[in-house]
Protein backbone atom coordinates (compact mmCIF):
# COMPACT_ATOMS: atom_id res chain seq x y z
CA UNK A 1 1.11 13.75 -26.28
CA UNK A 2 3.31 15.93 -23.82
CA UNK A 3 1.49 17.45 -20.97
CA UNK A 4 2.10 20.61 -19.82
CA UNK A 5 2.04 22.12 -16.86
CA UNK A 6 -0.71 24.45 -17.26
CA UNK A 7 -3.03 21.72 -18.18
CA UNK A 8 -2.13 19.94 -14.76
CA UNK A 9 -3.17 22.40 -12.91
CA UNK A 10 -6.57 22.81 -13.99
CA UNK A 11 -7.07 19.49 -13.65
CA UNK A 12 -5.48 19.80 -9.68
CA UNK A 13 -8.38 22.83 -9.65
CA UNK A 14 -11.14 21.52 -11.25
CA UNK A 15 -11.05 18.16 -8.88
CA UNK A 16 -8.59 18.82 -6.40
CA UNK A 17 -6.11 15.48 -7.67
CA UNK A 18 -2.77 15.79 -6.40
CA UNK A 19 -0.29 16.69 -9.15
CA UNK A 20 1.15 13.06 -9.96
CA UNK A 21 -2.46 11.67 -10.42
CA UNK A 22 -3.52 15.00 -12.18
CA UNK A 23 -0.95 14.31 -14.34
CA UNK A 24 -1.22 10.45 -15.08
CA UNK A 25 -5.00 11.45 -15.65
CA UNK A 26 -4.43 13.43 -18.71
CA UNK A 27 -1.66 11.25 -20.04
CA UNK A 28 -4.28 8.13 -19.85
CA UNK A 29 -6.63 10.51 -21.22
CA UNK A 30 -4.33 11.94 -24.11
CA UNK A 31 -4.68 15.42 -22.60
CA UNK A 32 -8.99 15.19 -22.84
CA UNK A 33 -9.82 17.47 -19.82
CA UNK A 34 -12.98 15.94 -19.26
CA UNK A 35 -11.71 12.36 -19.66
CA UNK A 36 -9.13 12.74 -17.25
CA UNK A 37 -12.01 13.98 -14.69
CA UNK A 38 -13.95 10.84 -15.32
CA UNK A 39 -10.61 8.64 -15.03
CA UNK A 40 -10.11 10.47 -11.42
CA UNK A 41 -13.27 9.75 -10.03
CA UNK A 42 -13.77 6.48 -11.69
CA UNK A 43 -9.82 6.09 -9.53
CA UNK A 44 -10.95 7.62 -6.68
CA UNK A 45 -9.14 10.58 -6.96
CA UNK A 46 -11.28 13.44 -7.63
CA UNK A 47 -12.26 14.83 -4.55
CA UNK A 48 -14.90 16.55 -6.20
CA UNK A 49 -16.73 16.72 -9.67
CA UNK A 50 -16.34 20.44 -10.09
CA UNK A 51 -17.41 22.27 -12.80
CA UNK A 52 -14.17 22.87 -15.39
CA UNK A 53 -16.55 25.79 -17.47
CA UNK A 54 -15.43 29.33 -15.92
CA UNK A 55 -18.48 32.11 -15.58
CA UNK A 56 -16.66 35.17 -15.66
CA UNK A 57 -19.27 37.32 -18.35
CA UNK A 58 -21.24 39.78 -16.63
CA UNK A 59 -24.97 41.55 -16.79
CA UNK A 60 -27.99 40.31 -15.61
CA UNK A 61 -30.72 37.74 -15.61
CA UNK A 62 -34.57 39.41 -15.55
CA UNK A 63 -38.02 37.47 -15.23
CA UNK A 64 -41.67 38.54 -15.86
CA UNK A 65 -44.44 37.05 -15.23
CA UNK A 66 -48.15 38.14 -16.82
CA UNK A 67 -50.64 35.26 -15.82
CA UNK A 68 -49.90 31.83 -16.65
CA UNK A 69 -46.59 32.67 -18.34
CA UNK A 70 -43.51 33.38 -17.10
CA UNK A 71 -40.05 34.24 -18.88
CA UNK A 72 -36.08 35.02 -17.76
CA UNK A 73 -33.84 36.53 -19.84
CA UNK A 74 -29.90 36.98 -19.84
CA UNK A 75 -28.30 40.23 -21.02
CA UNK A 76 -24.54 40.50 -21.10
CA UNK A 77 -22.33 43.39 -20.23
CA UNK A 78 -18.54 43.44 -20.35
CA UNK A 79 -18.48 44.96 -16.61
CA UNK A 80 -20.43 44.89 -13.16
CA UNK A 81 -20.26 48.49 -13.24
CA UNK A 82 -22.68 48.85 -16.15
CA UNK A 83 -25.15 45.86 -15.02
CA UNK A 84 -25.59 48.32 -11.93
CA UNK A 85 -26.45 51.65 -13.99
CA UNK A 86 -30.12 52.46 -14.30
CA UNK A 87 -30.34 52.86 -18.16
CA UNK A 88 -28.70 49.23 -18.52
CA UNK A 89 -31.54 48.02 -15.84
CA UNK A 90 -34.02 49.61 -17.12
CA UNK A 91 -33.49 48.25 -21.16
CA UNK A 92 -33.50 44.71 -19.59
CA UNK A 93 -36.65 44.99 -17.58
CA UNK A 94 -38.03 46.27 -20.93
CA UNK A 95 -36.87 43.36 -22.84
CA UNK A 96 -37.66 40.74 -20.62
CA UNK A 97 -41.70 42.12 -20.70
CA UNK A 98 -41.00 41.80 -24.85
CA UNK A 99 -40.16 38.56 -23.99
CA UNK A 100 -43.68 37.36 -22.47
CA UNK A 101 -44.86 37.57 -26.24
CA UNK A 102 -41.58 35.76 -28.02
CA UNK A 103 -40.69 32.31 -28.61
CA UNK A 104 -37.25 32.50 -28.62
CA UNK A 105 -34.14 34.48 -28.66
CA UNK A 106 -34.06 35.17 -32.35
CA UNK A 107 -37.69 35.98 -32.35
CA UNK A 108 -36.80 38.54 -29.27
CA UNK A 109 -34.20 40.47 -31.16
CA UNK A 110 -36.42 41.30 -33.74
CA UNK A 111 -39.59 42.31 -31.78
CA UNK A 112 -40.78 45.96 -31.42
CA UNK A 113 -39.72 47.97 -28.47
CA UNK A 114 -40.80 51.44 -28.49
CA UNK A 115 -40.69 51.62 -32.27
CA UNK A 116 -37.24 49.73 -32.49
CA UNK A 117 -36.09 46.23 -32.55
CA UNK A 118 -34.42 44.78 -29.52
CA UNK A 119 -31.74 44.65 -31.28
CA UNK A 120 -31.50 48.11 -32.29
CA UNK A 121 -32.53 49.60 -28.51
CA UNK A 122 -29.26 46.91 -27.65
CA UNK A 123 -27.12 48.48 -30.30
CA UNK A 124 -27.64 52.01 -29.32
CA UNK A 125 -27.22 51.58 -25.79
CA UNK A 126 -23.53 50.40 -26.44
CA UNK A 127 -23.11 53.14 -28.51
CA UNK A 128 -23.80 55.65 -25.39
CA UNK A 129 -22.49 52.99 -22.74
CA UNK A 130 -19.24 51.82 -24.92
CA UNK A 131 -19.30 48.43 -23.37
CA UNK A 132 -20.78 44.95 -25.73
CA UNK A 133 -23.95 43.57 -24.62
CA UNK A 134 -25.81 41.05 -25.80
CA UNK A 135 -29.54 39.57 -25.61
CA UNK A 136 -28.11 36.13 -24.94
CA UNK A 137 -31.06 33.72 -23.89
CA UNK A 138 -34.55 33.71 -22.88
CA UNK A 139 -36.68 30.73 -21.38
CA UNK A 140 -40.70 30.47 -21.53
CA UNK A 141 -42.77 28.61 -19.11
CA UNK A 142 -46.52 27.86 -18.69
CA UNK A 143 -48.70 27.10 -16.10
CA UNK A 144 -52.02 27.60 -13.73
CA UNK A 145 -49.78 29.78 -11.45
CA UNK A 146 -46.83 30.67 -12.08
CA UNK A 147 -43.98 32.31 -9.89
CA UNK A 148 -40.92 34.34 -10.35
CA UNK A 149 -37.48 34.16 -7.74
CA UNK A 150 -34.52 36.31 -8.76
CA UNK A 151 -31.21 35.67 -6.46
CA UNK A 152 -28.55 38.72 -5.79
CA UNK A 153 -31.11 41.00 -7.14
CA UNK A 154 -29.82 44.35 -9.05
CA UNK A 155 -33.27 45.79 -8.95
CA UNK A 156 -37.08 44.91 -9.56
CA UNK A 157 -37.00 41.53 -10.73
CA UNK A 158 -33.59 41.35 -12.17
CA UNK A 159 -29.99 39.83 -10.84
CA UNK A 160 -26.97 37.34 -10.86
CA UNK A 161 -29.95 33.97 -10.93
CA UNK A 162 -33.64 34.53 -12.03
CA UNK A 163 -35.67 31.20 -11.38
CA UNK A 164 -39.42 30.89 -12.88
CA UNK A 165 -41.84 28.05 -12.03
CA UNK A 166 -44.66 26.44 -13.02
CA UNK A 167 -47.17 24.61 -10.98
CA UNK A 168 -50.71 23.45 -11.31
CA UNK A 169 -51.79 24.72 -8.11
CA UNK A 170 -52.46 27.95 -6.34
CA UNK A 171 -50.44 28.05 -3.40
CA UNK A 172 -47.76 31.32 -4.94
CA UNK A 173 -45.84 30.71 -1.30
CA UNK A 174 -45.04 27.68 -1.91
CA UNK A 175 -43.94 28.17 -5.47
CA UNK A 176 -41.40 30.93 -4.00
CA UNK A 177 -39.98 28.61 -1.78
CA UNK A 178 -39.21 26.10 -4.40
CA UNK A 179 -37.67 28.97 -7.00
CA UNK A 180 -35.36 29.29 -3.54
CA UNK A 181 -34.69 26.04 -3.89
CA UNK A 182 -34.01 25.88 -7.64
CA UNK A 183 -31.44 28.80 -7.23
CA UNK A 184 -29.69 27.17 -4.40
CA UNK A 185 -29.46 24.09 -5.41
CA UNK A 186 -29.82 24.31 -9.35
CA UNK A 187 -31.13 20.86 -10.47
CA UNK A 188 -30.06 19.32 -14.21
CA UNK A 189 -33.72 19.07 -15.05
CA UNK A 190 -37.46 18.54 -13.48
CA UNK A 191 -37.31 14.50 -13.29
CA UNK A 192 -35.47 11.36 -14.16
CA UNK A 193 -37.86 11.51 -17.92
CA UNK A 194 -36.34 15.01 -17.99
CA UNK A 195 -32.65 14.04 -18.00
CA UNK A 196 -30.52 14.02 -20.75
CA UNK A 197 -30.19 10.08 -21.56
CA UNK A 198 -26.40 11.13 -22.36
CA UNK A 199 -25.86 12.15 -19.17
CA UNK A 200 -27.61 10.05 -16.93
CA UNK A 201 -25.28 7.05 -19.24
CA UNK A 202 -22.15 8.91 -18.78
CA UNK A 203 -22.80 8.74 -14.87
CA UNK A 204 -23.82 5.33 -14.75
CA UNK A 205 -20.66 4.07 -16.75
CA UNK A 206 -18.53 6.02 -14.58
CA UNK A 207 -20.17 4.05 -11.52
CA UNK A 208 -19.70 0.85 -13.15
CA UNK A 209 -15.85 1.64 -13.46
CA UNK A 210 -15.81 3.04 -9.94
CA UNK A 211 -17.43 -0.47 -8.79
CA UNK A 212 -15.35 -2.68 -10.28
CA UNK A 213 -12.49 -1.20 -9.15
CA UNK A 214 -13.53 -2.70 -6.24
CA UNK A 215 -13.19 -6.20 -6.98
CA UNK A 216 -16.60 -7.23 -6.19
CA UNK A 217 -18.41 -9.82 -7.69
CA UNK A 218 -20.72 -8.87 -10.67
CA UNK A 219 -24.18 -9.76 -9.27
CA UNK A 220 -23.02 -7.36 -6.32
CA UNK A 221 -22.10 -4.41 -8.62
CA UNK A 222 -25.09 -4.30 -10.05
CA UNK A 223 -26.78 -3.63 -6.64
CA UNK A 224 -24.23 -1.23 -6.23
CA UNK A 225 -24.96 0.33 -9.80
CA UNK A 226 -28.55 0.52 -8.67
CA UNK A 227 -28.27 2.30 -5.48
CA UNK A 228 -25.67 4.57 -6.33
CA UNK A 229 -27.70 6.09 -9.55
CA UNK A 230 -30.65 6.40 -7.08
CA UNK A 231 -28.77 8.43 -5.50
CA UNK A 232 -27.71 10.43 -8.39
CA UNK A 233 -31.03 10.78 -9.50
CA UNK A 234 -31.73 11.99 -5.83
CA UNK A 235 -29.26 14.77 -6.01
CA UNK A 236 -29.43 16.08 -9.66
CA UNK A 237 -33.51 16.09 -10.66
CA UNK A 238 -35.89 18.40 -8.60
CA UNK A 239 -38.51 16.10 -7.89
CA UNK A 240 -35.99 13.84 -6.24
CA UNK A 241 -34.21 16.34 -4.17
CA UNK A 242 -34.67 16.99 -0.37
CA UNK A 243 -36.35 20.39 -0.02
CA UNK A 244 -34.12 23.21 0.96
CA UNK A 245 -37.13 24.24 3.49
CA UNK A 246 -37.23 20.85 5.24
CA UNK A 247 -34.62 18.41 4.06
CA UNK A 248 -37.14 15.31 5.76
CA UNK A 249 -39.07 15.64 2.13
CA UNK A 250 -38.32 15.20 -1.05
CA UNK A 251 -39.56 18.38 -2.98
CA UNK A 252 -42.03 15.87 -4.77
CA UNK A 253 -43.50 14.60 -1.61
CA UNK A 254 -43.55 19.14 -0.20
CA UNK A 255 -45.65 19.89 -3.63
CA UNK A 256 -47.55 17.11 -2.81
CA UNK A 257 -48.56 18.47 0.61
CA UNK A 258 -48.98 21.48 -0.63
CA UNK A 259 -51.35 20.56 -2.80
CA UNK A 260 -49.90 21.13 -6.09
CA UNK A 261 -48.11 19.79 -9.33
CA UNK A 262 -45.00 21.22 -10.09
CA UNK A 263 -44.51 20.94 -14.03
CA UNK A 264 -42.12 22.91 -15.34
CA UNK A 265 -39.15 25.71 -14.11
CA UNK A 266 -36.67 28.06 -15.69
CA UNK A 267 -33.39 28.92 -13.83
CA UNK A 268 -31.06 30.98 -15.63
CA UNK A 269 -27.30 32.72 -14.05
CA UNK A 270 -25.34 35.51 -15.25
CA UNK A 271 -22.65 33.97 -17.47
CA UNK A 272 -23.13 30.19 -17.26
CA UNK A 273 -21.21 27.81 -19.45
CA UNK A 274 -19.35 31.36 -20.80
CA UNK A 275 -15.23 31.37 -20.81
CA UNK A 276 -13.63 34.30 -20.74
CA UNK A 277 -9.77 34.27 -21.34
CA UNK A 278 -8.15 35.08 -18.21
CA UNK A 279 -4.63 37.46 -17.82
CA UNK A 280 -2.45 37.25 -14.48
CA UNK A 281 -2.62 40.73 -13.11
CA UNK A 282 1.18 41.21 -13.89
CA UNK A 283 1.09 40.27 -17.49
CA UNK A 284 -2.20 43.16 -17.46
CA UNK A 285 -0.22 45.53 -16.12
CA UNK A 286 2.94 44.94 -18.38
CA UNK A 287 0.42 45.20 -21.29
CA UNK A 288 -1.09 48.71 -20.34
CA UNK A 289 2.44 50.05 -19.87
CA UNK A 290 3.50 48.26 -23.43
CA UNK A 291 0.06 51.15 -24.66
């Protein structure tokens, strides 16, 4: 399979490879982006695991919270601009309170909001806005308390990362200071039983590779194995993760001390996992003159 040029250089992005090894990644690979970033690291070579996915969609991410439930949902706009005007603001705060009483996206759509669907309030306002939106997720939590965190807010409750969390407990400042947490930090689930078994495979394979590129002896990988997915687990489930607020405790060992159970979160960002097709600023301009 040829390789092009193009495809090099996202790779040289995505992990910062030099170009040779970017290159001789994808051609082991057969051009599979996310091959050739496992052949890098497994290599050496990546000098970081970056995320490939480009966010580039824009609206916002509102939560609400009416006693033990708590819910965020993503709207999408085509521009900033209209994720700042009031009208878009104040139809997403409106939908995220339908929300409280919806199990899921589809169910959302189709609930009343001042005698109209979502979907309908949606539709008009992109007749009188003339930019696409769209009602694109929504996430439910329960608990005994629960607590609401939104990141770059917009307004009341809404911005770029909304974060809700659940906790058997009552102490609500400690609950805010893990939704910090969760936004900063953004953990792949709650705990090790939470983690995609797909994932936490992938990772361990790629360790095993990474080890015996090494040379060691088998019974010595397998310590290695061992310690290094401790690690992972360390740095990619909640529970496991030294707590933004004092790094000497895990966040499991902070809830403890605080007195409560943390048992579930939500933390959803404007545009994550979205591509957008991206135009060099040249080739935009050629195409408005073109009409």
């Amino acid at each position: 399979m040829a390789i092009t040029a193009a495809q090099v250089k996202e790779l040289r992005d995505t992990t910062g490879a030099g170009m040779m090894d970017a290159k001789k990644a994808l051609t082991e690979t057969d051009g599979d982006m996310e091959a050739a970033v496992d052949w890098l690291r497994t290599k050496g070579l990546a000098k970081a695991a970056k995320k490939s996915s480009r966010t580039a969609a824009e609206g916002l991410v509102a939560v609400a919270v009416e006693g033990g439930t708590g819910v965020a949902v993503e709207v999408n706009a085509e521009t900033d601009f209209v994720a700042r005007n009031s009208e878009f603001q104040t139809m997403v705060k409106d939908i995220a309170q339908v929300a409280l009483k919806a199990d899921d996206v589809a169910a959302l759509v189709e609930a009343d909001l001042g005698g109209k669907k979502v979907k309908e309030v949606v539709t008009d306002k992109i007749a009188s806005v003339g930019e696409n939106m769209n009602v694109r997720r929504m996430a439910k939590v329960e608990g005994t308390t629960v607590v609401s965190y939104v990141h770059n807010a917009a307004g009341e409750n809404m911005g770029k990362i909304g974060v809700v969390v659940a906790m058997d407990g009552a102490d609500e400042a400690f609950g805010r200071q893990v939704a910090m947490h969760i936004a900063a930090v953004n953990p792949a689930s709650l705990s090790e039983a939470d983690l995609d078994p797909a994932i936490v495979e992938k990772e361990r394979q790629i360790q095993i590779d990474i080890a015996r590129e090494s040379g060691k002896p088998e019974q010595v990988i397998e310590k290695m194995i061992e310690g290094r997915m401790k690690k992972y687990m360390a740095e990619v489930t909640l529970l496991n993760q030294a707590f933004v607020v004092n790094p000497d405790l895990t966040v499991q060992k902070a809830a403890e001390e605080a007195g409560v159970t943390i048992t579930g979160y939500i933390r959803l960002e404007v545009g994550e996992g979205i591509e957008v097709e991206k135009e060099d600023f040249a080739a935009e301009v050629a195409k408005a003159a073109q009409g």
